[in-house]
Protein backbone atom coordinates (compact mmCIF):
# COMPACT_ATOMS: atom_id res chain seq x y z
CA UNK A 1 41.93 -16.63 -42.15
CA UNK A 2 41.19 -14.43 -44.78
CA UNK A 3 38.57 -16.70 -46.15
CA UNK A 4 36.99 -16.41 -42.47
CA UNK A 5 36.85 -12.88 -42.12
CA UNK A 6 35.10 -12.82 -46.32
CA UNK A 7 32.43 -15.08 -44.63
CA UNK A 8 32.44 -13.21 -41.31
CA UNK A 9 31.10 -10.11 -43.11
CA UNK A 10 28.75 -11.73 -45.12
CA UNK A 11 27.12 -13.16 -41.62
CA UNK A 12 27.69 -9.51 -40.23
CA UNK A 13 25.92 -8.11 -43.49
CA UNK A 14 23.29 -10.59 -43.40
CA UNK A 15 22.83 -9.72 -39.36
CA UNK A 16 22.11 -5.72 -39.77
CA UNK A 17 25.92 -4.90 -38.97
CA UNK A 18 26.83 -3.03 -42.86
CA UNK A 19 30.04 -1.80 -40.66
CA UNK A 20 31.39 -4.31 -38.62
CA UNK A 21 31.03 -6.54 -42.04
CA UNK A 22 33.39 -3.57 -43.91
CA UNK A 23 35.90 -4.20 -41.26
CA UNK A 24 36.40 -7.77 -41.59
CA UNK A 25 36.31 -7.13 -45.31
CA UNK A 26 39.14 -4.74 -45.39
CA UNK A 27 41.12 -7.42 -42.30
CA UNK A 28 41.03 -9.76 -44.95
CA UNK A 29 43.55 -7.74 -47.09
CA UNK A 30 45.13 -5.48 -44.20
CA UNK A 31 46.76 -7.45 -41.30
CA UNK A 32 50.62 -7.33 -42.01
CA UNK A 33 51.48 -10.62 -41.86
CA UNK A 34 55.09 -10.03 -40.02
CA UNK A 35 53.14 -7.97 -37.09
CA UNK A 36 52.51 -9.82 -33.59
CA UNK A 37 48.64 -10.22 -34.77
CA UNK A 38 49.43 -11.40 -38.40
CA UNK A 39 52.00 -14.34 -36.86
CA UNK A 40 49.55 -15.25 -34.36
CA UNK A 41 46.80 -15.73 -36.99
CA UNK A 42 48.92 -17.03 -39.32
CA UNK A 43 49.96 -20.39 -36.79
CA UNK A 44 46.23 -20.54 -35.00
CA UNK A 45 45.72 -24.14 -34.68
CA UNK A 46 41.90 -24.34 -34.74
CA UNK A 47 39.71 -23.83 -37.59
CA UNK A 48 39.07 -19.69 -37.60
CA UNK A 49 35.70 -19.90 -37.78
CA UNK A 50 34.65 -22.75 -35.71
CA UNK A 51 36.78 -20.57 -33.21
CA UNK A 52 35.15 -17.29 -33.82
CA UNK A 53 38.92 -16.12 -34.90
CA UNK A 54 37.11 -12.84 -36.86
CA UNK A 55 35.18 -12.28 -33.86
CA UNK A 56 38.13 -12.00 -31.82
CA UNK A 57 39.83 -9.78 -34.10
CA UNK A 58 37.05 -7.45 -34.63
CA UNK A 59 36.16 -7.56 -30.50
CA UNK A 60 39.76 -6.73 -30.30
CA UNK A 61 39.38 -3.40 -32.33
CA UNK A 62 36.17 -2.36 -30.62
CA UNK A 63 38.21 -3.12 -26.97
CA UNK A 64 40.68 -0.57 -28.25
CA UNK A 65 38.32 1.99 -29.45
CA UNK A 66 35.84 2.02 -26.62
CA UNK A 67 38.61 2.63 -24.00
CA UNK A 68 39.48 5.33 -26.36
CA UNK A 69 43.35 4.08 -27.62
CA UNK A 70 42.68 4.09 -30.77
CA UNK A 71 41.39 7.38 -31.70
CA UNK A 72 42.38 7.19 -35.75
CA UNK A 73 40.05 3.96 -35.72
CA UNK A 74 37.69 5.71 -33.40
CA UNK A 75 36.98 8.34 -36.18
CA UNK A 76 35.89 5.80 -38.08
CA UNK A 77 33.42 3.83 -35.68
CA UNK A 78 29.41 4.13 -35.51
CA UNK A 79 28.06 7.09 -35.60
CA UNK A 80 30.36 8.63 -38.04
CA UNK A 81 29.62 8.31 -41.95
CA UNK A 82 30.35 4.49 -43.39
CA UNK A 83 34.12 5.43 -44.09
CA UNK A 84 35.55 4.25 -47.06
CA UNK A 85 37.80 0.72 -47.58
CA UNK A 86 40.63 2.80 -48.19
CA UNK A 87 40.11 4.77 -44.74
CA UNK A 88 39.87 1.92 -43.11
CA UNK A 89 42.87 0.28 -44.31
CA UNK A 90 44.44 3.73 -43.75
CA UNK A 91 43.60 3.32 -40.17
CA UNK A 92 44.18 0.03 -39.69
CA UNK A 93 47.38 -0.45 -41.24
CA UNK A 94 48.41 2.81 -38.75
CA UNK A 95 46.89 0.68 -35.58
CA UNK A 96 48.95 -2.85 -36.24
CA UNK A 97 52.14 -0.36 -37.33
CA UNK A 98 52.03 0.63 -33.02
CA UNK A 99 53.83 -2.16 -31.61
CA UNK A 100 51.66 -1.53 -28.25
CA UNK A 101 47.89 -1.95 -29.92
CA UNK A 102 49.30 -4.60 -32.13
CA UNK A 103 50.61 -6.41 -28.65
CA UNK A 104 46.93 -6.02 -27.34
CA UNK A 105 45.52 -7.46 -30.47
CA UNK A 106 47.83 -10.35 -30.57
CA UNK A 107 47.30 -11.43 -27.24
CA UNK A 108 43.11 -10.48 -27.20
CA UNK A 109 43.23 -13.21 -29.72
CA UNK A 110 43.18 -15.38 -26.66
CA UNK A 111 39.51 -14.63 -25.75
CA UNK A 112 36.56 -16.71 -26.77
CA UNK A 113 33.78 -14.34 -27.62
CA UNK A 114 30.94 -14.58 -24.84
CA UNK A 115 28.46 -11.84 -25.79
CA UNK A 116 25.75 -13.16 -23.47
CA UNK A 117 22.89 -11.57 -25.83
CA UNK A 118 20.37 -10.01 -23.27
CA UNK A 119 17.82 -9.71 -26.34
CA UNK A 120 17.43 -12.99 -26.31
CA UNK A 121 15.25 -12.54 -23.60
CA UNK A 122 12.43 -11.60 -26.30
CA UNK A 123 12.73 -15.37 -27.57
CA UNK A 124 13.31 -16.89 -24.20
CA UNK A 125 10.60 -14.82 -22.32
CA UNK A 126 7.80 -16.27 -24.42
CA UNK A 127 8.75 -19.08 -23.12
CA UNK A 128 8.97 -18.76 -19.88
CA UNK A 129 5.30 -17.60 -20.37
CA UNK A 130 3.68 -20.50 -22.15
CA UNK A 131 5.48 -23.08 -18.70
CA UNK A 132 4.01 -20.80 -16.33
CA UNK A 133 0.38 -20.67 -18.18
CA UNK A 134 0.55 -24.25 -19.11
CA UNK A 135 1.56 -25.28 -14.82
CA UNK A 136 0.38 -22.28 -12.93
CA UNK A 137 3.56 -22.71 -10.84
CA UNK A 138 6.48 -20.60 -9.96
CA UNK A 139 9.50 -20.95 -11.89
CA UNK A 140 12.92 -22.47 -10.70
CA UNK A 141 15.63 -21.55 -13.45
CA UNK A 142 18.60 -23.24 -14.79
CA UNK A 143 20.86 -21.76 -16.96
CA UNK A 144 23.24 -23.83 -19.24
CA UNK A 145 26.27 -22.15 -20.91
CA UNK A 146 24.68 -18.86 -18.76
CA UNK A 147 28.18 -16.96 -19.55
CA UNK A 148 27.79 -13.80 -17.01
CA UNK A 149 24.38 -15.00 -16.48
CA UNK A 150 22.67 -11.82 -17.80
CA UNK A 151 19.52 -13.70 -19.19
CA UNK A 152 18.82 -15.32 -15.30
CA UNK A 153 17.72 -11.68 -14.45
CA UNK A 154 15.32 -11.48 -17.64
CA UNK A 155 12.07 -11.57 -15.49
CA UNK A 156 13.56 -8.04 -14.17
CA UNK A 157 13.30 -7.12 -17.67
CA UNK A 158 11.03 -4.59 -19.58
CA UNK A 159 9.70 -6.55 -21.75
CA UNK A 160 7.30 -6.17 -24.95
CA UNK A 161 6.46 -9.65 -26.50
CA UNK A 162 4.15 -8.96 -29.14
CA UNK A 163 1.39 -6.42 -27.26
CA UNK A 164 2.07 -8.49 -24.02
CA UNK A 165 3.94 -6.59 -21.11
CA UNK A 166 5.76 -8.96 -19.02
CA UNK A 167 8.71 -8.11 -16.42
CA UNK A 168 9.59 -4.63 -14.46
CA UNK A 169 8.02 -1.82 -16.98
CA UNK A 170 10.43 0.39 -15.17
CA UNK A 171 13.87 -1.82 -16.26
CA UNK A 172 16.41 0.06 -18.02
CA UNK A 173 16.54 -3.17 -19.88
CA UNK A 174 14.09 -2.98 -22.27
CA UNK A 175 13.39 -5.67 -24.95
CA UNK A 176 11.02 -5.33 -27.36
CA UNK A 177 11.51 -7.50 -30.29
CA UNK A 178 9.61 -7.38 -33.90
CA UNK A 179 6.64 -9.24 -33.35
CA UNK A 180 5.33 -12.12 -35.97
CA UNK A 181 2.42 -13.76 -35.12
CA UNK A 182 -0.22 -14.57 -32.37
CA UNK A 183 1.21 -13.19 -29.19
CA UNK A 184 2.78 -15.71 -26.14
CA UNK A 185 0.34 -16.33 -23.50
CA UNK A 186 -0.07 -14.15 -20.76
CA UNK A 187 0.16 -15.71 -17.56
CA UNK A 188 1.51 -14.50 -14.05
CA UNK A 189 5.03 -15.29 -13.95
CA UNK A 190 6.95 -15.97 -10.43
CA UNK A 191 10.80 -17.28 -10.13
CA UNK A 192 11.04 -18.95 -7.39
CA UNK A 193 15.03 -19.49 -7.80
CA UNK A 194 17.67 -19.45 -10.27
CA UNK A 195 20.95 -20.60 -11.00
CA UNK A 196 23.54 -21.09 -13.98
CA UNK A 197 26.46 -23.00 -15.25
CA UNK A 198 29.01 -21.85 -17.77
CA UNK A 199 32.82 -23.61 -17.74
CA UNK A 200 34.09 -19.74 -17.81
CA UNK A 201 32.03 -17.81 -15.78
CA UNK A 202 31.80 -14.03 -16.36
CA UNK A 203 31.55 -11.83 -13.24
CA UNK A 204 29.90 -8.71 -14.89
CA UNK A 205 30.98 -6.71 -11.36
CA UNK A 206 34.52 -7.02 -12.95
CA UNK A 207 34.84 -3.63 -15.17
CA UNK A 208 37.46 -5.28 -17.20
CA UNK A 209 35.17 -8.37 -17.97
CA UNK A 210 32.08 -5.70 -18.35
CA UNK A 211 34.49 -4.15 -21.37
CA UNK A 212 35.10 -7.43 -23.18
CA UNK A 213 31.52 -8.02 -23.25
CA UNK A 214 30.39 -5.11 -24.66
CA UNK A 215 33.71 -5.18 -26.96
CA UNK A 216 32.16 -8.28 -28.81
CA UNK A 217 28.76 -6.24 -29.18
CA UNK A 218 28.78 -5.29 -33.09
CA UNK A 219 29.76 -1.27 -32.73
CA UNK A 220 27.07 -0.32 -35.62
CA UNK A 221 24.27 -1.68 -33.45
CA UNK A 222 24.03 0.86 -30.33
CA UNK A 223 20.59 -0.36 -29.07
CA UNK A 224 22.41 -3.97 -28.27
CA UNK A 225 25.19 -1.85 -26.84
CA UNK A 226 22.39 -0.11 -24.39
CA UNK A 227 20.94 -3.24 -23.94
CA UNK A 228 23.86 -5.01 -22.48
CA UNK A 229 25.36 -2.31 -20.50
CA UNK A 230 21.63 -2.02 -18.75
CA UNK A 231 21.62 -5.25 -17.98
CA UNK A 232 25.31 -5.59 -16.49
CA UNK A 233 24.46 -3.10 -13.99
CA UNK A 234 21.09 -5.20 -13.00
CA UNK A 235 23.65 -7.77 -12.62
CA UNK A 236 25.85 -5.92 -10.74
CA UNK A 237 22.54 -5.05 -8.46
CA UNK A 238 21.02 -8.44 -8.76
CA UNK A 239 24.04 -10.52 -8.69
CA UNK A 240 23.12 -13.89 -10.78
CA UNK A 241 24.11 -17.28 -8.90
CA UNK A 242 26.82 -19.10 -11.42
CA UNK A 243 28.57 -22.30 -10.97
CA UNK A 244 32.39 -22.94 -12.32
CA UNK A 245 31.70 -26.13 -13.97
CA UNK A 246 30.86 -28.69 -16.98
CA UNK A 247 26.74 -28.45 -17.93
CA UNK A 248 25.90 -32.13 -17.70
CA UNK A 249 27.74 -32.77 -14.36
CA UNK A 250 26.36 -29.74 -13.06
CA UNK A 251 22.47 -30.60 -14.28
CA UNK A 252 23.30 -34.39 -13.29
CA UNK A 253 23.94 -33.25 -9.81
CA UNK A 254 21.94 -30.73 -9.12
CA UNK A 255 18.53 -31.20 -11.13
CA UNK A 256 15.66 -31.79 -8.70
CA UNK A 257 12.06 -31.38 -9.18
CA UNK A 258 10.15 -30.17 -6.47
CA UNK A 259 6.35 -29.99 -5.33
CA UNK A 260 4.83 -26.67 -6.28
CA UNK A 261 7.35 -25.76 -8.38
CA UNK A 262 7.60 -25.92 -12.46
CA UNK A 263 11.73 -26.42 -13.04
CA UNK A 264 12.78 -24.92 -16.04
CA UNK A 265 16.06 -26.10 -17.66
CA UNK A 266 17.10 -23.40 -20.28
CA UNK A 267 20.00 -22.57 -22.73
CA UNK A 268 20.29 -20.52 -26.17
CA UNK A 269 22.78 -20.77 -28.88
CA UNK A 270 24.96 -22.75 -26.84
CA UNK A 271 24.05 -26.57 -26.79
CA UNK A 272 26.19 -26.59 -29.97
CA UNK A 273 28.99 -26.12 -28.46
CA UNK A 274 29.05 -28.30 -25.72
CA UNK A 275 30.74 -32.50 -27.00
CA UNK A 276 28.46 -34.69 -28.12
CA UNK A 277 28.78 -37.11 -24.86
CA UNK A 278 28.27 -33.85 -22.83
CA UNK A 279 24.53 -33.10 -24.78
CA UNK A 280 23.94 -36.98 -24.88
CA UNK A 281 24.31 -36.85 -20.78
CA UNK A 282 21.92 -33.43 -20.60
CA UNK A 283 19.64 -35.44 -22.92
CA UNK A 284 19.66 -38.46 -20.78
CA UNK A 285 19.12 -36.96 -17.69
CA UNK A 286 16.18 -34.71 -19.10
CA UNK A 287 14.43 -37.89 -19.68
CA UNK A 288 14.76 -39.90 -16.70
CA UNK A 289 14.00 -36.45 -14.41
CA UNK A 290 11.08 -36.28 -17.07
CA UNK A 291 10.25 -39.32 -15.73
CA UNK A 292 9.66 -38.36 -12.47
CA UNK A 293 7.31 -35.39 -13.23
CA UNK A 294 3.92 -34.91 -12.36
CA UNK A 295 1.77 -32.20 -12.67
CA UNK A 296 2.43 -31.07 -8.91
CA UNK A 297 6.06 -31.30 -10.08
CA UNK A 298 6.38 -30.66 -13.68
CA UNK A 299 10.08 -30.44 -15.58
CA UNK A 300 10.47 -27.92 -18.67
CA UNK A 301 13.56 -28.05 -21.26
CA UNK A 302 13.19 -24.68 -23.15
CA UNK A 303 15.95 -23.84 -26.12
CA UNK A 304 16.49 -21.62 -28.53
CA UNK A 305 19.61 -23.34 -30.81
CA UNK A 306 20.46 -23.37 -34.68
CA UNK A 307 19.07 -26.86 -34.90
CA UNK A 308 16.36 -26.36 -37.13
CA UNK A 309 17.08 -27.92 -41.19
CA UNK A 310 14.11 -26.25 -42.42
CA UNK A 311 14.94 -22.88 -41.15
CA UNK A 312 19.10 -23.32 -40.79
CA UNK A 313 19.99 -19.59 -40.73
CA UNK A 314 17.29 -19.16 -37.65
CA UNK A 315 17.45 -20.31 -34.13
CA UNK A 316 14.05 -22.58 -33.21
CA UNK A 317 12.56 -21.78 -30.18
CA UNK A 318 11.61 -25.32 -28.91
CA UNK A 319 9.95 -26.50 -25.48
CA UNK A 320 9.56 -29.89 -24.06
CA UNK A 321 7.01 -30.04 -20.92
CA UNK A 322 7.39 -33.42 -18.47
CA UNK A 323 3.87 -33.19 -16.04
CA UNK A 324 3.08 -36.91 -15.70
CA UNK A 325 2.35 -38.38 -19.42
CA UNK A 326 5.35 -38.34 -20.93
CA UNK A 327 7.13 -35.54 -22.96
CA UNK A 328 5.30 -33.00 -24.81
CA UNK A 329 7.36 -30.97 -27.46
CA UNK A 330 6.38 -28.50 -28.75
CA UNK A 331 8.43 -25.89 -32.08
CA UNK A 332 7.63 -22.54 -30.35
CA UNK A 333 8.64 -20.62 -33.56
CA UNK A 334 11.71 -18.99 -34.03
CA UNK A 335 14.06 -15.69 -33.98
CA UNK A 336 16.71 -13.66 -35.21
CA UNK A 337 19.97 -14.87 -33.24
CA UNK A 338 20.45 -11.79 -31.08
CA UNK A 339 16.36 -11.45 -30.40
CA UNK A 340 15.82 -8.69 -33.12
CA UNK A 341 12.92 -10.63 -34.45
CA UNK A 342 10.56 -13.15 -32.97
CA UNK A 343 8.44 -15.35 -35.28
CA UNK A 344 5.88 -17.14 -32.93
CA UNK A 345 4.35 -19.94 -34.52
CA UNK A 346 0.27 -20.03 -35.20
């Protein structure tokens, strides 16, 4: 564990998040190992990181200092001054040493981080853009691993892609990533419907699920804090459509194309984690829809996943396009994992 929370900060360090990676380094060295959160860590049966264990912990600590229980961490926490390592231990040795905060942590161990990233929306936007230019036909969405479905809303987005303005300019969601490149296409874009699966669907109407999103939100990057709190209350206006279920039996039983309309199968930084006879099946059924397509009825698979060996610390933004002569794929470019940065290729 405490080799996962080293490498944790050096991903948090590497990511723009100098505080959140000071945290995990200090966890390393400062979680008593006889307290509730220490024992718990100590028997995890899964690997720590391929379980997001430091993520937990650290989502745990912001939980506890948002809802204000925590105030001697709190003193601590973006905006004040970087504190010191040995504040931080100070402060965190004093938080596990409460039997009540060291209860919480213990038992927030048990939730999987689901961030749902609404700045992703500056990788996945672009495109949206290039499907509708390419078909000149509204847009039916599907969402896979859509979490509390923020991103189905990101047409209601104010959006910035490069010099092109694309969304509702008056959204308190506003996305503007750091543009590299020729900008997307601009094209008229119309959804025509939208839906999304996730096994755990969040219900961002819930105020207690609304705080352990934003509790996985890195605390030393307050624009993705603003970001995400905007776009859970579009949610809560514009409630997204989710479905309780497994991604390839939900896209095997409910992808359909349909005449005058361009469907648009979609997912980011989460075909990873789905089995590998789950992606074969989403694969499979892709291609034989693919099949199918014509231009009337064209079928789009747009992703933005870590799947990339040239560029492995980047996501690749990647778009296949089914209109009647077989697939057309096409590398996008790629971007930062939480949307920060979007490098469009030439």
């Amino acid at each position: 564990m405490a080799a996962a929370l080293r490498q944790q900060a050096q991903f948090c360090a590497a990511l723009g998040a100098p505080f959140t990676s000071a945290v995990c380094d200090v966890l390393a060295a400062t979680v008593p190992p006889r307290s509730l959160t220490g024992l718990r860590l100590d028997a995890w049966p899964g690997e720590p990181m391929t379980d997001a264990l430091p993520m937990r912990l650290t989502g745990a600590l912001h939980h506890l200092v948002r809802a204000g229980r925590a105030p001697g961490l709190a003193a601590l926490y973006p905006p004040a001054q970087p504190p010191t390592a040995t504040a931080l231990a100070a402060a965190l040795a004093g938080l596990f040493a409460d039997a009540e905060l060291d209860s919480f942590v213990a038992a927030f161990l048990d939730s999987a981080p689901q961030t749902n990233e609404a700045g992703r929306a500056g990788a996945l936007m672009p495109g949206l853009l290039q499907v509708a230019a390419a078909t000149g036909l509204p847009l039916s969405l599907m969402e896979l691993g859509a979490s509390a479905g923020l991103n189905l809303n990101m047409d209601r987005f104010a959006c910035d892609l490069g010099g092109v303005q694309v969304g509702d300019a008056a959204s308190a969601v506003i996305v503007r990533p750091r543009w590299e490149g020729p900008p997307p296409p601009s094209a008229r874009l119309e959804i025509a419907a939208r839906a999304g699966v996730d096994l755990a669907p969040l219900d961002a109407a819930d105020p207690a699920v609304a705080a352990r999103l934003l509790a996985f939100i890195w605390p030393d990057q307050p624009e993705r804090l603003v970001r995400t709190e905007a776009a859970i209350a579009l949610a809560r206006r514009c409630p997204p459509q989710l479905h309780r279920d497994d991604a390839a039996d939900w896209l095997e039983q409910n992808l359909a194309l349909a005449d005058g309309v361009a469907t648009l199968v979609y997912h980011s930084i989460a075909f990873q984690y789905f089995p590998a006879t789950a992606q074969a099946r989403i694969v499979a059924k892709l291609e034989a829809a693919g099949a199918q397509a014509t231009a009337a009825r064209p079928l789009a698979w747009l992703r933005m996943e870590m799947d990339d060996p040239a560029n492995p610390s980047l996501p690749a933004i990647r778009l296949a396009l089914w209109r009647g002569a077989g697939r057309e794929e096409t590398l996008l470019g790629h971007a930062h994992a939480h949307g920060t940065f979007v490098r469009w290729a030439d």
